[in-house]
N, C-alpha and C. Protein backbone atom coordinates (compact mmCIF):
# COMPACT_ATOMS: atom_id res chain seq x y z
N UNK A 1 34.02 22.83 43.52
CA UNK A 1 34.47 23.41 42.31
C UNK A 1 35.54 22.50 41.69
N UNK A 2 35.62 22.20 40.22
CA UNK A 2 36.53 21.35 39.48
C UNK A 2 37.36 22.04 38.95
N UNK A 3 38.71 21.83 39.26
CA UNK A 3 39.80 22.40 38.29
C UNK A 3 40.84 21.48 37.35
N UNK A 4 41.15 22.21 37.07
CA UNK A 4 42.59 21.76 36.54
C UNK A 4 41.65 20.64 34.86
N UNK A 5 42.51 20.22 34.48
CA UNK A 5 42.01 19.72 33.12
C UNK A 5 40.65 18.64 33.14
N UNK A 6 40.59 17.65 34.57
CA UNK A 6 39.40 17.42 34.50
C UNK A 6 38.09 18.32 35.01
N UNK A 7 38.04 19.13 35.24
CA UNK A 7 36.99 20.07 35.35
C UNK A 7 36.51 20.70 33.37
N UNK A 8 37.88 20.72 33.07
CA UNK A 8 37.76 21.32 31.59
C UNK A 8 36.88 20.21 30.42
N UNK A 9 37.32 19.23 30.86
CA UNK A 9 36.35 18.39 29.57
C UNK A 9 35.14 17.54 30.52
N UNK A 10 35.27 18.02 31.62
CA UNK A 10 33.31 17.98 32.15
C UNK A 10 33.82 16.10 32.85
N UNK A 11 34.66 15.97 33.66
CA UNK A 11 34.79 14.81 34.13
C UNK A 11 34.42 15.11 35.43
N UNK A 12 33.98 14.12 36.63
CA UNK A 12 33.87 14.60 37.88
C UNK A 12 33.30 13.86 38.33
N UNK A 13 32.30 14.32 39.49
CA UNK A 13 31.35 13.49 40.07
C UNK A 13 30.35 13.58 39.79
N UNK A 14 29.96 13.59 38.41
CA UNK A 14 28.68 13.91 38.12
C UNK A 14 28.03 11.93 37.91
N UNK A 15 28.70 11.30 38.20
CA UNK A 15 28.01 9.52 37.22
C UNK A 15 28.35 8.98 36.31
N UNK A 16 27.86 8.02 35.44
CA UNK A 16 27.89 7.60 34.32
C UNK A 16 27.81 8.82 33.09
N UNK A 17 28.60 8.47 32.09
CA UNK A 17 28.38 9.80 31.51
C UNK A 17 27.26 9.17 30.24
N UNK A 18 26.27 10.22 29.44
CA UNK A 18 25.25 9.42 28.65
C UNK A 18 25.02 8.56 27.89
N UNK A 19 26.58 8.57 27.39
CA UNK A 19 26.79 7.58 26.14
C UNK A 19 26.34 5.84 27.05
N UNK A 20 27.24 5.97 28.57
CA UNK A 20 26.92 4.26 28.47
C UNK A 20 25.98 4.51 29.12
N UNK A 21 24.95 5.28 29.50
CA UNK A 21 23.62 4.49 30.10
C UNK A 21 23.10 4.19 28.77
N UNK A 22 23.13 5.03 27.52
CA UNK A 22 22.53 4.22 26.13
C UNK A 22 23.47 3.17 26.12
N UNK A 23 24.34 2.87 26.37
CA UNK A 23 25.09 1.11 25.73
C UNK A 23 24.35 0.59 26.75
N UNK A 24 24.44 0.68 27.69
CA UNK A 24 23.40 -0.30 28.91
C UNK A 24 21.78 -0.64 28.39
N UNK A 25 21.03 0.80 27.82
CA UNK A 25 19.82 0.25 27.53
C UNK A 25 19.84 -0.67 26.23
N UNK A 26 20.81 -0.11 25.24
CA UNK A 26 20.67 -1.28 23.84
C UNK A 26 21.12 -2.47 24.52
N UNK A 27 21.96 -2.40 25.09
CA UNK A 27 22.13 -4.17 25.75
C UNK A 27 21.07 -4.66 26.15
N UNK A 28 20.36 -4.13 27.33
CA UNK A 28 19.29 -4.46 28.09
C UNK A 28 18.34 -4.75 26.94
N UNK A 29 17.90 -4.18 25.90
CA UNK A 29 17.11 -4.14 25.10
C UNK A 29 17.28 -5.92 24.29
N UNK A 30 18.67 -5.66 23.53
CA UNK A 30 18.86 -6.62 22.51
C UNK A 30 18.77 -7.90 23.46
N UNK A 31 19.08 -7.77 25.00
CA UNK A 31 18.83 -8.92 25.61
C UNK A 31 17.42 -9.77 25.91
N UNK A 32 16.78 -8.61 26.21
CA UNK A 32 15.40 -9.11 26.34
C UNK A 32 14.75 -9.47 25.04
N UNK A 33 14.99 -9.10 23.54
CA UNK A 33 15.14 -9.34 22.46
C UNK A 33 15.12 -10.67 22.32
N UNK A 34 16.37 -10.87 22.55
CA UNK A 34 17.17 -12.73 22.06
C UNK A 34 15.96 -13.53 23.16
N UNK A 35 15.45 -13.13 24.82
CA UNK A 35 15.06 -13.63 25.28
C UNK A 35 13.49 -14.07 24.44
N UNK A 36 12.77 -12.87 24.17
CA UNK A 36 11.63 -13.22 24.18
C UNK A 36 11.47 -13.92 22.69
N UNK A 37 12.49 -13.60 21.73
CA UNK A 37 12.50 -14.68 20.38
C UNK A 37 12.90 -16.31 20.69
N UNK A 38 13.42 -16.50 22.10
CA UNK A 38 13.70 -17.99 22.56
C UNK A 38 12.80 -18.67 23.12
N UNK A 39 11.87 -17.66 24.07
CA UNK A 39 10.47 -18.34 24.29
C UNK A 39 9.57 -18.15 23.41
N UNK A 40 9.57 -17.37 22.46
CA UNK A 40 8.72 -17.80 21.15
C UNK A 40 8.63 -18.91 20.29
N UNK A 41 10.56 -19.47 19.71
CA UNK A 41 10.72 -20.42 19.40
C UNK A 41 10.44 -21.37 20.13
N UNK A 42 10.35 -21.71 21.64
CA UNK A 42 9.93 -22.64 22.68
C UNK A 42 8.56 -23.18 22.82
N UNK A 43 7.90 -22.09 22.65
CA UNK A 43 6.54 -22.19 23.11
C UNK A 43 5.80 -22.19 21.88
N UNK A 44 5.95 -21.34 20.63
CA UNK A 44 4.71 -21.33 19.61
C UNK A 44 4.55 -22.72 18.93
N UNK A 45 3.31 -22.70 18.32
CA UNK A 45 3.16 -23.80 17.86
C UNK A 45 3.70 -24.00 16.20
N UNK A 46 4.36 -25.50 16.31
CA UNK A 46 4.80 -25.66 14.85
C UNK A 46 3.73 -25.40 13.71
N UNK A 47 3.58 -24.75 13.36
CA UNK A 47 2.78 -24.35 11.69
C UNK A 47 3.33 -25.11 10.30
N UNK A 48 3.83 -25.42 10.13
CA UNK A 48 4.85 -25.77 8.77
C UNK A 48 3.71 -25.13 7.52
N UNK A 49 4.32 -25.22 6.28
CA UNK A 49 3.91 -24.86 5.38
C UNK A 49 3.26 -26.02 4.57
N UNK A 50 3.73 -26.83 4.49
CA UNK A 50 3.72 -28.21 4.37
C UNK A 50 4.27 -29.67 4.89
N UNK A 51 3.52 -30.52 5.18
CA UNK A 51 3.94 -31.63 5.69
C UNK A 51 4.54 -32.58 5.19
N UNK A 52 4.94 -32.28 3.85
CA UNK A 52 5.88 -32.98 2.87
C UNK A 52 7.20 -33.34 2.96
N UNK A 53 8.26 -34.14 3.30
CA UNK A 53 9.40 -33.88 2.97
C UNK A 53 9.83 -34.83 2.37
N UNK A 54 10.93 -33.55 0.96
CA UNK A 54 11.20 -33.82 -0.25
C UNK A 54 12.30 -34.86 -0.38
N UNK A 55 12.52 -35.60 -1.33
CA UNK A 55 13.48 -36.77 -1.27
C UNK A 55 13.66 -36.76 -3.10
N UNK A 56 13.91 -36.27 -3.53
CA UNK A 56 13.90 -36.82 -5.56
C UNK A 56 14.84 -37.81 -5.86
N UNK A 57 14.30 -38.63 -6.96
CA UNK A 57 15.04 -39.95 -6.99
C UNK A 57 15.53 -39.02 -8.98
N UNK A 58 17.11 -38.62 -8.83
CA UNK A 58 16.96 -37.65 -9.75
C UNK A 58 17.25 -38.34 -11.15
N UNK A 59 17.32 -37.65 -12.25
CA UNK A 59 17.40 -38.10 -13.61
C UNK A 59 18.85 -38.61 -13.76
N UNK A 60 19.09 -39.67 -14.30
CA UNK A 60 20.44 -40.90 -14.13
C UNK A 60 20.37 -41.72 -13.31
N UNK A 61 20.11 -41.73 -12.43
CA UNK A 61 20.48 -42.57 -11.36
C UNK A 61 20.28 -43.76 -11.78
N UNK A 62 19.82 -44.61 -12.31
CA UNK A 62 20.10 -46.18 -12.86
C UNK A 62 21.14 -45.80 -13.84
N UNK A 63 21.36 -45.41 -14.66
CA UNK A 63 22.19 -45.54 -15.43
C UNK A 63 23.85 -45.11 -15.21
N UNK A 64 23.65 -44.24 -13.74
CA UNK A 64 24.44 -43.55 -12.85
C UNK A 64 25.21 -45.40 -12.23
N UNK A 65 23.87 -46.18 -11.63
CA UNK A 65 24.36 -47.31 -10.91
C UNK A 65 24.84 -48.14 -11.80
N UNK A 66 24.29 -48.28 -12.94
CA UNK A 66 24.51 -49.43 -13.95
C UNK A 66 26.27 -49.88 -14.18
N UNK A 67 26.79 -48.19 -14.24
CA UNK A 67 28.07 -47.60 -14.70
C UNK A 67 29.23 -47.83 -13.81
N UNK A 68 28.66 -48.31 -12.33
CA UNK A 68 29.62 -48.91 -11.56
C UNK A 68 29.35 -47.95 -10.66
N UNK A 69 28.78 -46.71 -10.64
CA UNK A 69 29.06 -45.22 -9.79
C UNK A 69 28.02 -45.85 -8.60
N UNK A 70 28.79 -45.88 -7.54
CA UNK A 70 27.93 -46.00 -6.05
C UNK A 70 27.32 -44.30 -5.42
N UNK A 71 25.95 -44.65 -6.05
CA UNK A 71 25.09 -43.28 -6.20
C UNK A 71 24.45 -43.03 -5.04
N UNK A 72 24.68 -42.47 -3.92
CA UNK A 72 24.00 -42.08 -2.74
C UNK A 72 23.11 -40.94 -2.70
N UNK A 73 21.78 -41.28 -3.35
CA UNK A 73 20.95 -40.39 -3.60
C UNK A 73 19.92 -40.13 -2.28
N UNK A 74 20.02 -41.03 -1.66
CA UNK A 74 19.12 -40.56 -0.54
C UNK A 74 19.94 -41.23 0.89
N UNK A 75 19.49 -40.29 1.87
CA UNK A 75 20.11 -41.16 3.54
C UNK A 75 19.51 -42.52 3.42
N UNK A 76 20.52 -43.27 4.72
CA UNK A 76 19.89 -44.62 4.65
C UNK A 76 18.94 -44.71 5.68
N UNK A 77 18.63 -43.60 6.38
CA UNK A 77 17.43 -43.23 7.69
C UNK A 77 16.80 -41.63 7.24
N UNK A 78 15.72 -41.50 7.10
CA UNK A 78 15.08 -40.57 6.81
C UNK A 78 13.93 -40.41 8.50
N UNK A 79 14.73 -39.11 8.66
CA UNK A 79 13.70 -38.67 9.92
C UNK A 79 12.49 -37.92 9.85
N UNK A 80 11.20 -38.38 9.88
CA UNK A 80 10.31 -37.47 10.02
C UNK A 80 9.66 -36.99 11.46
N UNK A 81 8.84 -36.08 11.87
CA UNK A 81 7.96 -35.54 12.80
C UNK A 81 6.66 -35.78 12.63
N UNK A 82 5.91 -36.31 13.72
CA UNK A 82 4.33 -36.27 13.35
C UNK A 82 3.89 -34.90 13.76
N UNK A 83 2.97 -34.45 12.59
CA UNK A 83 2.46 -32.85 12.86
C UNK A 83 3.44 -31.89 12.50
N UNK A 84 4.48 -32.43 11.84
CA UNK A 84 5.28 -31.30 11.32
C UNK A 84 5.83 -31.73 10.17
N UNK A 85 6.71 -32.70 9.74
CA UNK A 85 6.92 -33.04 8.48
C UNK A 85 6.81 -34.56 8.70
N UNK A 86 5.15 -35.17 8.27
CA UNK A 86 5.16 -36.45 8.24
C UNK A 86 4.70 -36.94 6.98
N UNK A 87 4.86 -36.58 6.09
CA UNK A 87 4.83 -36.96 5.02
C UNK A 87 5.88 -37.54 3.56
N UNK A 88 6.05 -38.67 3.12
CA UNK A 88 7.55 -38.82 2.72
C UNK A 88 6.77 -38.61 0.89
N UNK A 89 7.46 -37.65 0.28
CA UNK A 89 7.60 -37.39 -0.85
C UNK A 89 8.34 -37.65 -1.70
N UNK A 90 8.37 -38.65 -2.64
CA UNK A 90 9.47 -39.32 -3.34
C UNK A 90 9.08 -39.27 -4.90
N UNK A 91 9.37 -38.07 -5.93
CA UNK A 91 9.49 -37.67 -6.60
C UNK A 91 10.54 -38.63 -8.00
N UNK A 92 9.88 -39.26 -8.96
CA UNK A 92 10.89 -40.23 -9.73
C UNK A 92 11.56 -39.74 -10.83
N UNK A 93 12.22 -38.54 -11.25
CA UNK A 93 13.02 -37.69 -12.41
C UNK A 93 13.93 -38.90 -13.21
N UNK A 94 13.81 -39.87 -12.59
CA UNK A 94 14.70 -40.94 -13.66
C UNK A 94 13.80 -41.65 -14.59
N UNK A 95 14.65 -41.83 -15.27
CA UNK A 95 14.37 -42.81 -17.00
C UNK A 95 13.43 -44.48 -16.18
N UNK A 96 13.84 -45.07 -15.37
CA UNK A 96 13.45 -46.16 -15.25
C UNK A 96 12.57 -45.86 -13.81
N UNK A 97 11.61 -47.14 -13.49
CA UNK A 97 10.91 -47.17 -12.48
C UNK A 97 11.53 -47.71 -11.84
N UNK A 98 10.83 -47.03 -10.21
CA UNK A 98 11.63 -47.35 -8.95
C UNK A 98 10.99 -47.98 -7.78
N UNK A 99 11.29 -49.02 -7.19
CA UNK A 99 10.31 -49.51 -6.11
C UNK A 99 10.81 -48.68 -4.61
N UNK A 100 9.85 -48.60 -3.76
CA UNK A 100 9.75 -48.13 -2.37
C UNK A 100 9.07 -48.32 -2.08
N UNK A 101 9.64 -49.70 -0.96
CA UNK A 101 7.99 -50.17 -0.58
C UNK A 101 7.20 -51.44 -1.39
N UNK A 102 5.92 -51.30 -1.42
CA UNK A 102 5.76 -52.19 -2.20
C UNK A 102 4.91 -51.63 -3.33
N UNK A 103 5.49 -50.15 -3.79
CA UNK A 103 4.81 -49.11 -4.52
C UNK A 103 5.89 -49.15 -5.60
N UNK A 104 5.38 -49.10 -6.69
CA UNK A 104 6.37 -48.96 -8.22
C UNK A 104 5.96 -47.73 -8.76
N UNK A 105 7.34 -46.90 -8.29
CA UNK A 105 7.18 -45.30 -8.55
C UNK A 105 7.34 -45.31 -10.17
N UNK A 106 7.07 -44.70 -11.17
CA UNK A 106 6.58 -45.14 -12.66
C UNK A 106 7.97 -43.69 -13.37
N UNK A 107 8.47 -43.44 -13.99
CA UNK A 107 9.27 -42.40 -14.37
C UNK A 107 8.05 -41.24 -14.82
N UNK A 108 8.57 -40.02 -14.27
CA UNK A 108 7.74 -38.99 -13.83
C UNK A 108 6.82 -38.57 -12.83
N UNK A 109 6.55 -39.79 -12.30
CA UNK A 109 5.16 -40.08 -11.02
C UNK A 109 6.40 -39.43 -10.00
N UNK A 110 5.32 -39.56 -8.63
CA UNK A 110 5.83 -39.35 -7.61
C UNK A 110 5.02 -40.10 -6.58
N UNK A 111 5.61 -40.39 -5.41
CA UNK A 111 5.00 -41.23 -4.32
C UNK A 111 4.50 -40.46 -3.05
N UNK A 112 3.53 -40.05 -2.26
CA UNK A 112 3.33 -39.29 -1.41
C UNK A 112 2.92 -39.82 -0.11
N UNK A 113 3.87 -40.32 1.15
CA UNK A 113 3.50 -41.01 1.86
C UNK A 113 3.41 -40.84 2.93
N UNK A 114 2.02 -40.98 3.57
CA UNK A 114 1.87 -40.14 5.02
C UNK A 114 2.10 -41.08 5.89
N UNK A 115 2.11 -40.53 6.70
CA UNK A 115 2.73 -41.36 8.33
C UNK A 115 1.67 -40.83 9.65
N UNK A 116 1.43 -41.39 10.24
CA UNK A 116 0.18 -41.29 11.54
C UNK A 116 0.26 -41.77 12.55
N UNK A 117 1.26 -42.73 12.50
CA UNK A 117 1.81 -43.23 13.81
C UNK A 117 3.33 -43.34 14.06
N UNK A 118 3.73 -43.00 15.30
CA UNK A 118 5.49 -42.44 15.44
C UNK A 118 6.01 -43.94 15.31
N UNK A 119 6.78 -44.40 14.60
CA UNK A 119 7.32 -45.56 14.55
C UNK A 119 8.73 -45.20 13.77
N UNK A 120 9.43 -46.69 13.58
CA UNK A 120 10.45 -47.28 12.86
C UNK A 120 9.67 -48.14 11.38
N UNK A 121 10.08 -47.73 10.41
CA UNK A 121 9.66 -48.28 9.22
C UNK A 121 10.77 -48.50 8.03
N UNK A 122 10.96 -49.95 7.75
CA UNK A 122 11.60 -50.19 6.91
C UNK A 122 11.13 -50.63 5.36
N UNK A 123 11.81 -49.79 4.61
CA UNK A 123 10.96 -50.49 3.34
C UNK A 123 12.74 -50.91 2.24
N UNK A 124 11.92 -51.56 1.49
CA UNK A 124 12.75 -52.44 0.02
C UNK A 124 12.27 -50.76 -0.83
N UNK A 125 13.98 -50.59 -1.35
CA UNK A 125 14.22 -49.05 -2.31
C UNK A 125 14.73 -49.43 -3.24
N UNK A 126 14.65 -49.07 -4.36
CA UNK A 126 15.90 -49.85 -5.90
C UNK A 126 16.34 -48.66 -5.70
N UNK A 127 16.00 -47.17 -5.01
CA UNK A 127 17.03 -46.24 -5.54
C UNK A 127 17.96 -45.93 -4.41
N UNK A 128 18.08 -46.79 -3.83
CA UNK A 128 19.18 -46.70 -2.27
C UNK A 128 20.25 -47.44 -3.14
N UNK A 129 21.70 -47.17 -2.54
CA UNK A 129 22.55 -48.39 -2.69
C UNK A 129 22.82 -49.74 -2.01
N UNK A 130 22.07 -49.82 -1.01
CA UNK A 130 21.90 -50.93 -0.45
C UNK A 130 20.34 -51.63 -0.71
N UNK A 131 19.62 -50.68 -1.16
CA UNK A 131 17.88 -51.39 -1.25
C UNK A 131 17.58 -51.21 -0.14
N UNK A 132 17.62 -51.24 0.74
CA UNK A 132 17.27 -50.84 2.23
C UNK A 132 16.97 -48.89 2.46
N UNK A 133 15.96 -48.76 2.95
CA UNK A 133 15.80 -47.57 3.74
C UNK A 133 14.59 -47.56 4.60
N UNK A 134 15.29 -47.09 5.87
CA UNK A 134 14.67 -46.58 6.95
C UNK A 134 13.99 -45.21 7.02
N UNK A 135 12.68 -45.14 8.02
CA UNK A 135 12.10 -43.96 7.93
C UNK A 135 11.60 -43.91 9.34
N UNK A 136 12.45 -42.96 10.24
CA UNK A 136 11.91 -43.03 11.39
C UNK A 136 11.10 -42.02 11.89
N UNK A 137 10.15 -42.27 12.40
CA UNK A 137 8.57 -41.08 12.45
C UNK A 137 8.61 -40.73 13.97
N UNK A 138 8.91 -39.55 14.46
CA UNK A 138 9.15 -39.45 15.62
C UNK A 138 7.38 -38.50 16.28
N UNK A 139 7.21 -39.08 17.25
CA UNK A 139 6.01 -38.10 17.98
C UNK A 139 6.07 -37.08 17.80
N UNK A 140 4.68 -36.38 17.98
CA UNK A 140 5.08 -34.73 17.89
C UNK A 140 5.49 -34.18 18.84
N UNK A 141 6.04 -32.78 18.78
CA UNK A 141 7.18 -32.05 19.40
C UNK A 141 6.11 -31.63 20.74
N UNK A 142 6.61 -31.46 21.95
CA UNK A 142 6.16 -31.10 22.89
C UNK A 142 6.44 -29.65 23.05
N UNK A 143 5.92 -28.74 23.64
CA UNK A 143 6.49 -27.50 23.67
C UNK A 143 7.54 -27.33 24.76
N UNK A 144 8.44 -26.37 24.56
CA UNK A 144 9.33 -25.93 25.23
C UNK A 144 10.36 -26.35 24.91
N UNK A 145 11.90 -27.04 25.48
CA UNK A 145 12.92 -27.25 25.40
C UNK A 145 12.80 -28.36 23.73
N UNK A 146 12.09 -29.23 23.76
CA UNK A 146 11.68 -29.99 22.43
C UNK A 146 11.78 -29.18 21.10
N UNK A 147 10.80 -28.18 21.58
CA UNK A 147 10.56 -27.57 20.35
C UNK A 147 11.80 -26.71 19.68
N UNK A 148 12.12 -26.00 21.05
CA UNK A 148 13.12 -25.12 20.22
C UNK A 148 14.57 -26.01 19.71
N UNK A 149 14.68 -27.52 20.35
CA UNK A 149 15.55 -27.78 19.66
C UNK A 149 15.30 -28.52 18.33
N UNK A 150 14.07 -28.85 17.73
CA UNK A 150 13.37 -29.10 16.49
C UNK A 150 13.55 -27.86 15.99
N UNK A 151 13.25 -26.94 16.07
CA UNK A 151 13.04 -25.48 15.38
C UNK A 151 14.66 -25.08 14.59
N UNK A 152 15.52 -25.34 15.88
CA UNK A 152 17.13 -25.43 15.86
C UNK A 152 17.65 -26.23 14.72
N UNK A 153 17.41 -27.05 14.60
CA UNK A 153 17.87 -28.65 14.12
C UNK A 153 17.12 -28.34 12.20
N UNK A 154 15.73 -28.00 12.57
CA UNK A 154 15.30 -27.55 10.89
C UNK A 154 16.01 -26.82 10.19
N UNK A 155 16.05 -25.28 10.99
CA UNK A 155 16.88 -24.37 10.40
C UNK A 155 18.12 -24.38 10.13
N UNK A 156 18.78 -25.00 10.90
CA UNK A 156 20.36 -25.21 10.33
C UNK A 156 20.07 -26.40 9.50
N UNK A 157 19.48 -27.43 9.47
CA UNK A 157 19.44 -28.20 8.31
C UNK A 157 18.77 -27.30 6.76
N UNK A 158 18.36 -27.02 6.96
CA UNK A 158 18.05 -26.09 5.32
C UNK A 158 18.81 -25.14 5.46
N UNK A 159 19.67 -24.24 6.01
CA UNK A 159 20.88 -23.12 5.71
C UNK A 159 21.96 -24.38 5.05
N UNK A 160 21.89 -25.47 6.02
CA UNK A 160 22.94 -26.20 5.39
C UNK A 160 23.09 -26.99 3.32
N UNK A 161 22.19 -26.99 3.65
CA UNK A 161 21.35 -27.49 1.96
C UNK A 161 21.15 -26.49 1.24
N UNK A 162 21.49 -25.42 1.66
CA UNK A 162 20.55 -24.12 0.70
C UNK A 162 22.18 -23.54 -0.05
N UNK A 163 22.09 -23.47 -0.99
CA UNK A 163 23.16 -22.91 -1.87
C UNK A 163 23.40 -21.86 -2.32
N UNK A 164 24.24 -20.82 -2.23
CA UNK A 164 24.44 -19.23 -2.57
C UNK A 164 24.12 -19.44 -4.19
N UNK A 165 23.50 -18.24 -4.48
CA UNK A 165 23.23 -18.24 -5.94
C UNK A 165 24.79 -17.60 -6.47
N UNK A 166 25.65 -17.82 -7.20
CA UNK A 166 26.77 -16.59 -7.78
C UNK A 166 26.06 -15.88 -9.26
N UNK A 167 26.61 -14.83 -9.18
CA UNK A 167 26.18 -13.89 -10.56
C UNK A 167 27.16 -14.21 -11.47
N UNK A 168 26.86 -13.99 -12.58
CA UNK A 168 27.78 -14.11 -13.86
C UNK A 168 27.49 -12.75 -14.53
């Protein structure tokens, strides 16, 4: 028999009281959760939407360089994936034509350049500030530890690039 004030609000030897065996199962739950979304990211296969990745050579930029302005419109190493983004897309929004390569991107054209073998590739750019750019084409992703850190590495690279809209 329980007395005195813990008998009164139901304390004792009865166990865990119900509230935390539910905090135990949402834990248990949200854990196996995070788990099985980590071997998903590990194991599924890359799909992409497209094998394109975007690079625009944007409107000014010669006249941007002409002006003295050291215009860093693109990296001086561009990483791609084979089977996931091997394709280099180079889009020309400027007034004048642009070489990459030994291709003369025309103002308005765009350049669409696939890749098929994992290599190191250097090409001659007029829209780099050095004329130089690298494009390094890496094998495709193996599953497991590979993948999810490709998967990792995408997504925080586009949260990082992606810009809050503000309202007016």
């Amino acid at each position: 028999m329980q007395s005195g004030l813990a008998g009164s609000i139901g304390i004792g030897m009865q166990g865990p009281a119900p509230m935390t065996r539910r905090l135990r199962r949402v834990a248990v739950g949200v854990v196996v959760a995070a788990l099985a979304a980590l071997a998903w990211a590990a194991l599924a296969p890359i799909v992409p939407d497209s094998h394109d990745e975007l690079f625009e050579i944007p409107h000014g930029t010669w006249a941007r360089r002409m002006a003295g302005d050291k215009v860093e419109i693109l990296p001086s190493t561009i990483r791609l994936t084979l089977g996931a983004n091997d394709v280099l897309f180079l889009p020309n929004l400027d007034d004048v034509p642009q070489v990459f390569g030994p291709a003369l991107i025309m103002p308005g054209q765009s350049l669409r350049l696939p890749f098929e073998v994992a290599s190191t590739y250097s090409f001659a750019c007029s829209a780099h500030a050095n004329g130089q750019l690298n494009v390094i084409v890496d094998p495709p992703i193996e599953r497991g530890w590979p993948t999810l850190l490709w998967r990792a590495r995408h997504w925080l690279g586009k949260a990082s690039t992606t810009v809050p809209q503000t309202s007016r």
